[in-house]
C-alpha atoms as a PDB file:
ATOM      1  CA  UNK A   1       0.000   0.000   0.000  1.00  0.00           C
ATOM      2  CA  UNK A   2       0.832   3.722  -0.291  1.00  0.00           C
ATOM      3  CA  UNK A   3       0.340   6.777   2.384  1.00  0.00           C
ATOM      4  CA  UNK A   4      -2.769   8.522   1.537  1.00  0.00           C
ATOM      5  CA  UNK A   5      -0.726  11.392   1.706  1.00  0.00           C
ATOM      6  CA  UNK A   6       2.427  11.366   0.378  1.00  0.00           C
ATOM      7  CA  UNK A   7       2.833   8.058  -1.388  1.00  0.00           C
ATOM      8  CA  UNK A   8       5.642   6.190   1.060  1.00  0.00           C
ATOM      9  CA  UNK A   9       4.940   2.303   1.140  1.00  0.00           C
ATOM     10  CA  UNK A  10       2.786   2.116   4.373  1.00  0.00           C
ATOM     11  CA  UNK A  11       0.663  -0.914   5.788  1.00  0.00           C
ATOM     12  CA  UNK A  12      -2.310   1.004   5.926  1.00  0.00           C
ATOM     13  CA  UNK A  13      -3.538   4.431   5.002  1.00  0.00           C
ATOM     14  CA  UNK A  14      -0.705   6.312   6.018  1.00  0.00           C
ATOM     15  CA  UNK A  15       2.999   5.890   6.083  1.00  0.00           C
ATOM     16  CA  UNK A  16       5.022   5.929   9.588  1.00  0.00           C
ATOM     17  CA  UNK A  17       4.975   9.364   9.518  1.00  0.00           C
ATOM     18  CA  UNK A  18       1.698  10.156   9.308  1.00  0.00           C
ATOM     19  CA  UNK A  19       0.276   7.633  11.162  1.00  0.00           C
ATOM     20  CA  UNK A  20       2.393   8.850  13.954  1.00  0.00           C
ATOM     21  CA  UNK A  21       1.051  12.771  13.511  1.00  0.00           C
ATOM     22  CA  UNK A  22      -2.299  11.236  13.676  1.00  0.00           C
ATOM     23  CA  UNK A  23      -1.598   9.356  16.588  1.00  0.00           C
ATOM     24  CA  UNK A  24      -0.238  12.328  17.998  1.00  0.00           C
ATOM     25  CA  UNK A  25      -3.534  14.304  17.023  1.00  0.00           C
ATOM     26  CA  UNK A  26      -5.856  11.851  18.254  1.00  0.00           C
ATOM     27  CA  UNK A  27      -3.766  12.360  21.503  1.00  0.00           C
ATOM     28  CA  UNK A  28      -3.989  15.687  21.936  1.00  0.00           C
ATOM     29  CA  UNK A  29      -7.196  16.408  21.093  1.00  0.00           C
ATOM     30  CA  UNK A  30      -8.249  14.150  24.433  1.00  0.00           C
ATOM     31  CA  UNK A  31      -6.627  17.181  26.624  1.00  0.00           C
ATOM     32  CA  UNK A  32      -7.807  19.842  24.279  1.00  0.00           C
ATOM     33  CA  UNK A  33     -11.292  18.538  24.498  1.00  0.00           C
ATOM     34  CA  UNK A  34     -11.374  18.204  28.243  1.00  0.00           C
ATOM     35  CA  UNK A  35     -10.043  21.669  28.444  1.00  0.00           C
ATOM     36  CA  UNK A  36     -11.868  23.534  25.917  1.00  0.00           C
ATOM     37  CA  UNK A  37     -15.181  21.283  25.383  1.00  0.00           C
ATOM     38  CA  UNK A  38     -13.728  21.944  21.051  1.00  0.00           C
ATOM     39  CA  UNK A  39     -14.954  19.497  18.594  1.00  0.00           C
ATOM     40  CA  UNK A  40     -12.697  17.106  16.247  1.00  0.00           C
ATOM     41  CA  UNK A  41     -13.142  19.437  13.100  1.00  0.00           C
ATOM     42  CA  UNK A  42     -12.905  22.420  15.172  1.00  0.00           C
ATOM     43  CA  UNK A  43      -9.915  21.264  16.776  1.00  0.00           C
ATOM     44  CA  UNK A  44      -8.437  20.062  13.645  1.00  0.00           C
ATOM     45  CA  UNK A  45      -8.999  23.844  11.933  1.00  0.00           C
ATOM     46  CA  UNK A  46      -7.119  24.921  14.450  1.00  0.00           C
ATOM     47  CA  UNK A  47      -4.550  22.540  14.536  1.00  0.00           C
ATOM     48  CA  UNK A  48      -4.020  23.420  10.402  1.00  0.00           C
ATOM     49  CA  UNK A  49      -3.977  27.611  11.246  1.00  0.00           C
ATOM     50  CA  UNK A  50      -1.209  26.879  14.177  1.00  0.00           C
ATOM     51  CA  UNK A  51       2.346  27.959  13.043  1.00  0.00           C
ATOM     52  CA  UNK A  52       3.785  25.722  15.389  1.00  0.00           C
ATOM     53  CA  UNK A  53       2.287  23.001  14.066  1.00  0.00           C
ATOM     54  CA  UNK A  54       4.414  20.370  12.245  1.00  0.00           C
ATOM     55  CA  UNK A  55       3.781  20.015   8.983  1.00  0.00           C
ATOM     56  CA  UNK A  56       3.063  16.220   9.122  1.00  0.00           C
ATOM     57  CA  UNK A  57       0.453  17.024  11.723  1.00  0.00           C
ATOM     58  CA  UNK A  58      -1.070  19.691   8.973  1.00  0.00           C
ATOM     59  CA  UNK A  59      -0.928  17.579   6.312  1.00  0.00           C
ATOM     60  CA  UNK A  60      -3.051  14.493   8.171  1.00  0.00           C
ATOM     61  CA  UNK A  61      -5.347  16.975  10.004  1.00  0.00           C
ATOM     62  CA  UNK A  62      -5.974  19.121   6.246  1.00  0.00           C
ATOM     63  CA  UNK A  63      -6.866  15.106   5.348  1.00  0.00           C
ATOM     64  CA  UNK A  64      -8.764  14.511   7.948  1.00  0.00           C
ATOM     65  CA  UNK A  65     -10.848  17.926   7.213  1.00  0.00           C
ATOM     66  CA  UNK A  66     -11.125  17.113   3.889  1.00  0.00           C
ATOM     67  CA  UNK A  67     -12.726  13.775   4.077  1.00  0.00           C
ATOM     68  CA  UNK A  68     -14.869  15.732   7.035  1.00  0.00           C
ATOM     69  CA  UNK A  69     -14.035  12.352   8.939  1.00  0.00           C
ATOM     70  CA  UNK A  70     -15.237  12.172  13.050  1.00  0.00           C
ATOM     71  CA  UNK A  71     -12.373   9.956  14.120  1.00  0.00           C
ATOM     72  CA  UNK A  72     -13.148  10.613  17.908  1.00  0.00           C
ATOM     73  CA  UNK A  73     -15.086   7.674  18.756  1.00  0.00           C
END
């Protein structure tokens, strides 16, 4: 198989890479979501806008967004 994203061989949708940053996202969004009550899209908006944001992370969450997909169950 290939990364959704960027093409790499991967064993599912995304390569190493991503499927880390989405791990990571998936992660984080927990504590943002406890703090802030923010949904998944609305978190992931915000995660694309953020400069500090790596650009793996921007790439899966502009994904995510794209296919409008509620991963938080």
């Amino acid at each position: 198989m290939r990364c959704s994203i960027c093409g790499r061989e991967s064993s599912g949708e995304f390569c190493e890479y991503h499927q880390l940053a989405y791990r990571k996202l998936k992660e984080t969004y927990v504590k943002w979501k406890e703090a802030t009550g923010i949904s998944w899209i609305e978190y992931l908006s915000e995660v694309v806008k953020n400069p500090f944001t790596g650009e793996w992370s921007k790439e899966v969450a502009k994904k995510l967004l794209e296919e409008d997909r509620d991963e938080t169950e």
